[in-house]
C-alpha atoms as a PDB file:
ATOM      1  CA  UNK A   1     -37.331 -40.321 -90.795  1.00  0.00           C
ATOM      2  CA  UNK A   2     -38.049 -37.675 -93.934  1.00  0.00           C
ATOM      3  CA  UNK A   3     -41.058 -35.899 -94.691  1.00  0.00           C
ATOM      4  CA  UNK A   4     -42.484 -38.621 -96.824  1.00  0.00           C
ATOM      5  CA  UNK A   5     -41.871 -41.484 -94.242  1.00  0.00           C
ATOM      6  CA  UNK A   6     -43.831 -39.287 -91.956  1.00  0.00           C
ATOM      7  CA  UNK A   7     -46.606 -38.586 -94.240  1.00  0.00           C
ATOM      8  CA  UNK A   8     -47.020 -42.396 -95.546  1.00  0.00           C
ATOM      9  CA  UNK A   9     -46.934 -43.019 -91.468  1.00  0.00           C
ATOM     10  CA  UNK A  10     -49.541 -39.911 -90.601  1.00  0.00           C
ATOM     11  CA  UNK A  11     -51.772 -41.869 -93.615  1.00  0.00           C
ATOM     12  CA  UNK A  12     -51.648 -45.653 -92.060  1.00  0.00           C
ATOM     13  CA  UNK A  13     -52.870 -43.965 -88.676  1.00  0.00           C
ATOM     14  CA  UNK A  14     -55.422 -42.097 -90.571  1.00  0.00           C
ATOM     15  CA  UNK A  15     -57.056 -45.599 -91.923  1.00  0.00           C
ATOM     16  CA  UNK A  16     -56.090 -47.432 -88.524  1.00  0.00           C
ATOM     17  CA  UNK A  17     -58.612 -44.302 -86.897  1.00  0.00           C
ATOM     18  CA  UNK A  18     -61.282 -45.112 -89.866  1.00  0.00           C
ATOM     19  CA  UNK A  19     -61.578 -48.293 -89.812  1.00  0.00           C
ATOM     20  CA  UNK A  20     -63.165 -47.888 -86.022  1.00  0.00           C
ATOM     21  CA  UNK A  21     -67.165 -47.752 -85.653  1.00  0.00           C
ATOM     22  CA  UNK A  22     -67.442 -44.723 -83.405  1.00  0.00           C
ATOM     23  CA  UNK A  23     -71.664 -45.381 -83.744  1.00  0.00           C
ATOM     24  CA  UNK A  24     -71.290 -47.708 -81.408  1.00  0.00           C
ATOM     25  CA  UNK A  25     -69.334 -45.990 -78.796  1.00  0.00           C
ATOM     26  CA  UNK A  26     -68.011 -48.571 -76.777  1.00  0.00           C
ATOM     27  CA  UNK A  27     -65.583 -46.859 -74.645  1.00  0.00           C
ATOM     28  CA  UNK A  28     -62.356 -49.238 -75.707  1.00  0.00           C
ATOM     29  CA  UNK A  29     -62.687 -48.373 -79.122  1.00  0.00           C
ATOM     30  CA  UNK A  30     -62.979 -44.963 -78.306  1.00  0.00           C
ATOM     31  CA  UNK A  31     -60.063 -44.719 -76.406  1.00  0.00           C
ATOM     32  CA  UNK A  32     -58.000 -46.119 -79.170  1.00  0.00           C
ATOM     33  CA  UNK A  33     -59.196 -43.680 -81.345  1.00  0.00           C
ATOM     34  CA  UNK A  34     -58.375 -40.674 -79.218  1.00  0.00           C
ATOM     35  CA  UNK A  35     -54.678 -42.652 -78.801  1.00  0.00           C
ATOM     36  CA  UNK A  36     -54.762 -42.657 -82.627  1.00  0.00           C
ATOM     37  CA  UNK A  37     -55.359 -38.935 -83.196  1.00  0.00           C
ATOM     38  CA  UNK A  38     -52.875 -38.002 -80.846  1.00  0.00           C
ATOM     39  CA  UNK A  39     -50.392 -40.033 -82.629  1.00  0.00           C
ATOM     40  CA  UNK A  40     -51.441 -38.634 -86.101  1.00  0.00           C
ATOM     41  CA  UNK A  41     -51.330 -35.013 -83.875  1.00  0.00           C
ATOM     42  CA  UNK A  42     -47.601 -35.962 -82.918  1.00  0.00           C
ATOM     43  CA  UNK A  43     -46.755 -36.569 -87.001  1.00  0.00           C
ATOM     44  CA  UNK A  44     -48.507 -34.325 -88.226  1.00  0.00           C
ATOM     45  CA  UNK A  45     -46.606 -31.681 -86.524  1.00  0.00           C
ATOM     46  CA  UNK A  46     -43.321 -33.066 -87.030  1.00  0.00           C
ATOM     47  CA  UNK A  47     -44.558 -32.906 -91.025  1.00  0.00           C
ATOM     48  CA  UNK A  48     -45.284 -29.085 -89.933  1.00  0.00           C
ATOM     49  CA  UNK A  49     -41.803 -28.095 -88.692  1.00  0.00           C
ATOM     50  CA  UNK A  50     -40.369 -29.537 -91.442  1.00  0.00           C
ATOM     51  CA  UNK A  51     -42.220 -27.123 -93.964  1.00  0.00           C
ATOM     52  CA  UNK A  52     -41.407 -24.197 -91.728  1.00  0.00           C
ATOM     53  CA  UNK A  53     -37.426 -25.524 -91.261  1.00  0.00           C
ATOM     54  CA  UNK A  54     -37.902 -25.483 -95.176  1.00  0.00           C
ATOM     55  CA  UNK A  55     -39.476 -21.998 -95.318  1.00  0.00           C
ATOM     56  CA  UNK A  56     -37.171 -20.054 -93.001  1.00  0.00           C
ATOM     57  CA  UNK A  57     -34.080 -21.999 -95.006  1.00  0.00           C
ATOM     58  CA  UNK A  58     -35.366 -20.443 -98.179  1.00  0.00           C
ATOM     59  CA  UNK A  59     -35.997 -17.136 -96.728  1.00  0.00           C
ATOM     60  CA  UNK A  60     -32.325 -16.614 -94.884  1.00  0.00           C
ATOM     61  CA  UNK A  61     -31.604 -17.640 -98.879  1.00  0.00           C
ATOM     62  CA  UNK A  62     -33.447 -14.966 -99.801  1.00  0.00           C
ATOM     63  CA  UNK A  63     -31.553 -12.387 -97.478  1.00  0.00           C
ATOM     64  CA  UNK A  64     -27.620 -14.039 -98.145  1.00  0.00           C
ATOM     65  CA  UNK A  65     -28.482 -13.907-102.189  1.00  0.00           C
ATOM     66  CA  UNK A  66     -29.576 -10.080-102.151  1.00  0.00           C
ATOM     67  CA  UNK A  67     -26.503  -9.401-100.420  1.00  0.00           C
ATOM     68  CA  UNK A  68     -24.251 -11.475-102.577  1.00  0.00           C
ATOM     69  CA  UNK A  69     -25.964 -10.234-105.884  1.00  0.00           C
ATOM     70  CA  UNK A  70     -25.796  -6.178-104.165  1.00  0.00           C
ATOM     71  CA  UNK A  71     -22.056  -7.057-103.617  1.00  0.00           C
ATOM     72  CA  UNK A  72     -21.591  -8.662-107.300  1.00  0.00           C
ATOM     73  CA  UNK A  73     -23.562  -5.748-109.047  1.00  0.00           C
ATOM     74  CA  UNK A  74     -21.637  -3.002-107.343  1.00  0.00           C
ATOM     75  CA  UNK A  75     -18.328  -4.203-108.178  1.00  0.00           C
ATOM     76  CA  UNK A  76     -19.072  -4.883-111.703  1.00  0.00           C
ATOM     77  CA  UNK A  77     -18.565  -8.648-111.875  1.00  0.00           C
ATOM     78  CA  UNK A  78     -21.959  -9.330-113.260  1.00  0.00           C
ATOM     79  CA  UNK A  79     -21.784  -9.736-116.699  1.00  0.00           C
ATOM     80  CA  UNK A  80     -25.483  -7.841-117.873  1.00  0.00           C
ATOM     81  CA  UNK A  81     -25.711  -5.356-115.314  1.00  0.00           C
ATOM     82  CA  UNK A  82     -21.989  -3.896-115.868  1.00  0.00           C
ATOM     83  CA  UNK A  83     -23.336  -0.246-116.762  1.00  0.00           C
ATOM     84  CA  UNK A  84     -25.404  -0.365-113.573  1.00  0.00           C
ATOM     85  CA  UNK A  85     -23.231  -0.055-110.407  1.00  0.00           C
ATOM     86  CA  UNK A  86     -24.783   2.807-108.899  1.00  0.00           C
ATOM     87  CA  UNK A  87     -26.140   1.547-105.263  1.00  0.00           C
ATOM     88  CA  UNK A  88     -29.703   2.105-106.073  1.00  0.00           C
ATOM     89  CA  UNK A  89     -29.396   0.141-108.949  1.00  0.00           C
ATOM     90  CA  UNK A  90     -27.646  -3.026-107.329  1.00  0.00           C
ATOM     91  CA  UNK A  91     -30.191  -2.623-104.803  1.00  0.00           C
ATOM     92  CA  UNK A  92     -33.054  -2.960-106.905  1.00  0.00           C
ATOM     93  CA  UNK A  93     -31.467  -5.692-109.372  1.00  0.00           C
ATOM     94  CA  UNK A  94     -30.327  -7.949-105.738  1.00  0.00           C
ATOM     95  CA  UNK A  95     -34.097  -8.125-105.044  1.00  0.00           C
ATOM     96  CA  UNK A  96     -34.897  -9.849-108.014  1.00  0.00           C
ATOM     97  CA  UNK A  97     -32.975 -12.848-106.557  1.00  0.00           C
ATOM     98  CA  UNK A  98     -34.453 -12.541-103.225  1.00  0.00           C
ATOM     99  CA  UNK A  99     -38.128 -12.337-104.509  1.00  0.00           C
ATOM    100  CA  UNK A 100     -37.256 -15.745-106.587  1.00  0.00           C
ATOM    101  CA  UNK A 101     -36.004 -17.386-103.063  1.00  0.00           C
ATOM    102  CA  UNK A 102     -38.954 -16.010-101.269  1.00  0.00           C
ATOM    103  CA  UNK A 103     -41.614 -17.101-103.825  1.00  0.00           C
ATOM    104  CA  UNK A 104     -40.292 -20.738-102.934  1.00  0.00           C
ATOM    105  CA  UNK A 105     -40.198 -19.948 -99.132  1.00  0.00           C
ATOM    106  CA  UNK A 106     -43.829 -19.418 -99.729  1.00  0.00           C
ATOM    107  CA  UNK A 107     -44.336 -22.383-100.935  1.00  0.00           C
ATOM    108  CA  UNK A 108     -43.405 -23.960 -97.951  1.00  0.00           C
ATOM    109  CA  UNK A 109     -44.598 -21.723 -95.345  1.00  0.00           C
ATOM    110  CA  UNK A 110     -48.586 -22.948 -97.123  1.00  0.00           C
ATOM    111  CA  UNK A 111     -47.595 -26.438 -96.342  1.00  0.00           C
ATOM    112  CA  UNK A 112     -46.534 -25.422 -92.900  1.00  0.00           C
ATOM    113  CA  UNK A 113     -50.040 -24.069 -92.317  1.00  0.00           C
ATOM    114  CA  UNK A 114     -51.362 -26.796 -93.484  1.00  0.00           C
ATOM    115  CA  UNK A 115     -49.657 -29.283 -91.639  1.00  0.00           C
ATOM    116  CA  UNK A 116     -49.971 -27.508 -88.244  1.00  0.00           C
ATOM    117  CA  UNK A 117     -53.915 -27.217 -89.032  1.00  0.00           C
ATOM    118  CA  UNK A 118     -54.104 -30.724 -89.453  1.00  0.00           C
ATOM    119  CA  UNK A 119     -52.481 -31.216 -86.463  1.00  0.00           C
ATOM    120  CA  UNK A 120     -54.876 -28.802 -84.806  1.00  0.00           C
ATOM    121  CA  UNK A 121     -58.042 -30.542 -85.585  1.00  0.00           C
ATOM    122  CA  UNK A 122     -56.712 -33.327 -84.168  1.00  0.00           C
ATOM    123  CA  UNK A 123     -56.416 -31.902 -81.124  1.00  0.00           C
ATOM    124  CA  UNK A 124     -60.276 -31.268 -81.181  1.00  0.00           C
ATOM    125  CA  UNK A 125     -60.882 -35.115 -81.872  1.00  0.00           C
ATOM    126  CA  UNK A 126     -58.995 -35.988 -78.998  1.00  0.00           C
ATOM    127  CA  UNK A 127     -61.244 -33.553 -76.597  1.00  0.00           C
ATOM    128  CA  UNK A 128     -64.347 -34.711 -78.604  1.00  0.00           C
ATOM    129  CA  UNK A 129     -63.391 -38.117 -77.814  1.00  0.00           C
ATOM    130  CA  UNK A 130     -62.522 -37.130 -74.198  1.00  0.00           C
ATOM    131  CA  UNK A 131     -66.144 -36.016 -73.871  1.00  0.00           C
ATOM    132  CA  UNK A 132     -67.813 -38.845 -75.655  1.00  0.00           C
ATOM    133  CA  UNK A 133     -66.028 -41.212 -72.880  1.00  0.00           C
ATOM    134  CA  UNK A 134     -67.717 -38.940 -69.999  1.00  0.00           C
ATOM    135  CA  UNK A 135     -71.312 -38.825 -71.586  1.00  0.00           C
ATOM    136  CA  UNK A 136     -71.417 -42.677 -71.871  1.00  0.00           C
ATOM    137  CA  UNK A 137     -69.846 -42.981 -68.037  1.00  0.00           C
ATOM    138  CA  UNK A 138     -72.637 -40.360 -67.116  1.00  0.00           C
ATOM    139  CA  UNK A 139     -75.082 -42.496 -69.126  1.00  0.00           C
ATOM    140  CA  UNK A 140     -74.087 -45.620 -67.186  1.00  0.00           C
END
């Protein structure tokens, strides 16, 4: 399943878990929603460590294209930096590159956060839940 299959999946629990009346905390219904978060909780971090799979791709970019750019400007076979081979120049020009890769490597390390956040609060649902359950047994 991709990343969007999991998302439009993560959103049908998401309305399956509001479309229950937790005002009127009947214990059944409450127990499907805690079986509902930790479903979302499960996809949502599968959504998660795909943006970090994503981020540490684009940074091990990041690291091979510095060294192939260091390697290119040093031997000369870069057509505008020909007059620069000296090591601290191919050094400096080989960043440029891997600044580009990790810029996008950012981009997914955010959603990475954001994912595993999500899937975080859910976690505190589920114990909410847990202890709505015990104060209506208590109640009883």
């Amino acid at each position: 399943m991709d990343v969007k299959q999991h998302e439009k999946e993560h959103n049908r629990i998401i309305e399956q878990i509001n479309e229950i009346d937790l005002d009127q905390c009947d214990p059944v219904s409450i127990a499907k929603a805690e079986y509902l978060y930790a479903k979302a909780r499960i996809i949502a971090y599968k959504i998660a460590g795909h943006y970090k799979a994503e981020q540490k791709y684009y940074e091990a970019q990041a690291e091979i294209q510095q060294g192939l750019g260091y390697k290119k400007i040093r031997r000369g076979e870069m057509e505008d930096y020909k007059d620069m081979k000296a090591a601290a120049d191919a050094q400096y020009l080989s960043r440029i590159t891997k600044g580009k890769q990790l810029a996008e490597a950012a981009k997914y390390e955010g959603l990475y956060t954001q994912w595993k956040g999500i899937a975080d609060t859910y976690q505190d649902a589920v114990n909410a839940l847990k202890d709505l359950i015990k104060a209506i047994k208590d109640g009883e």
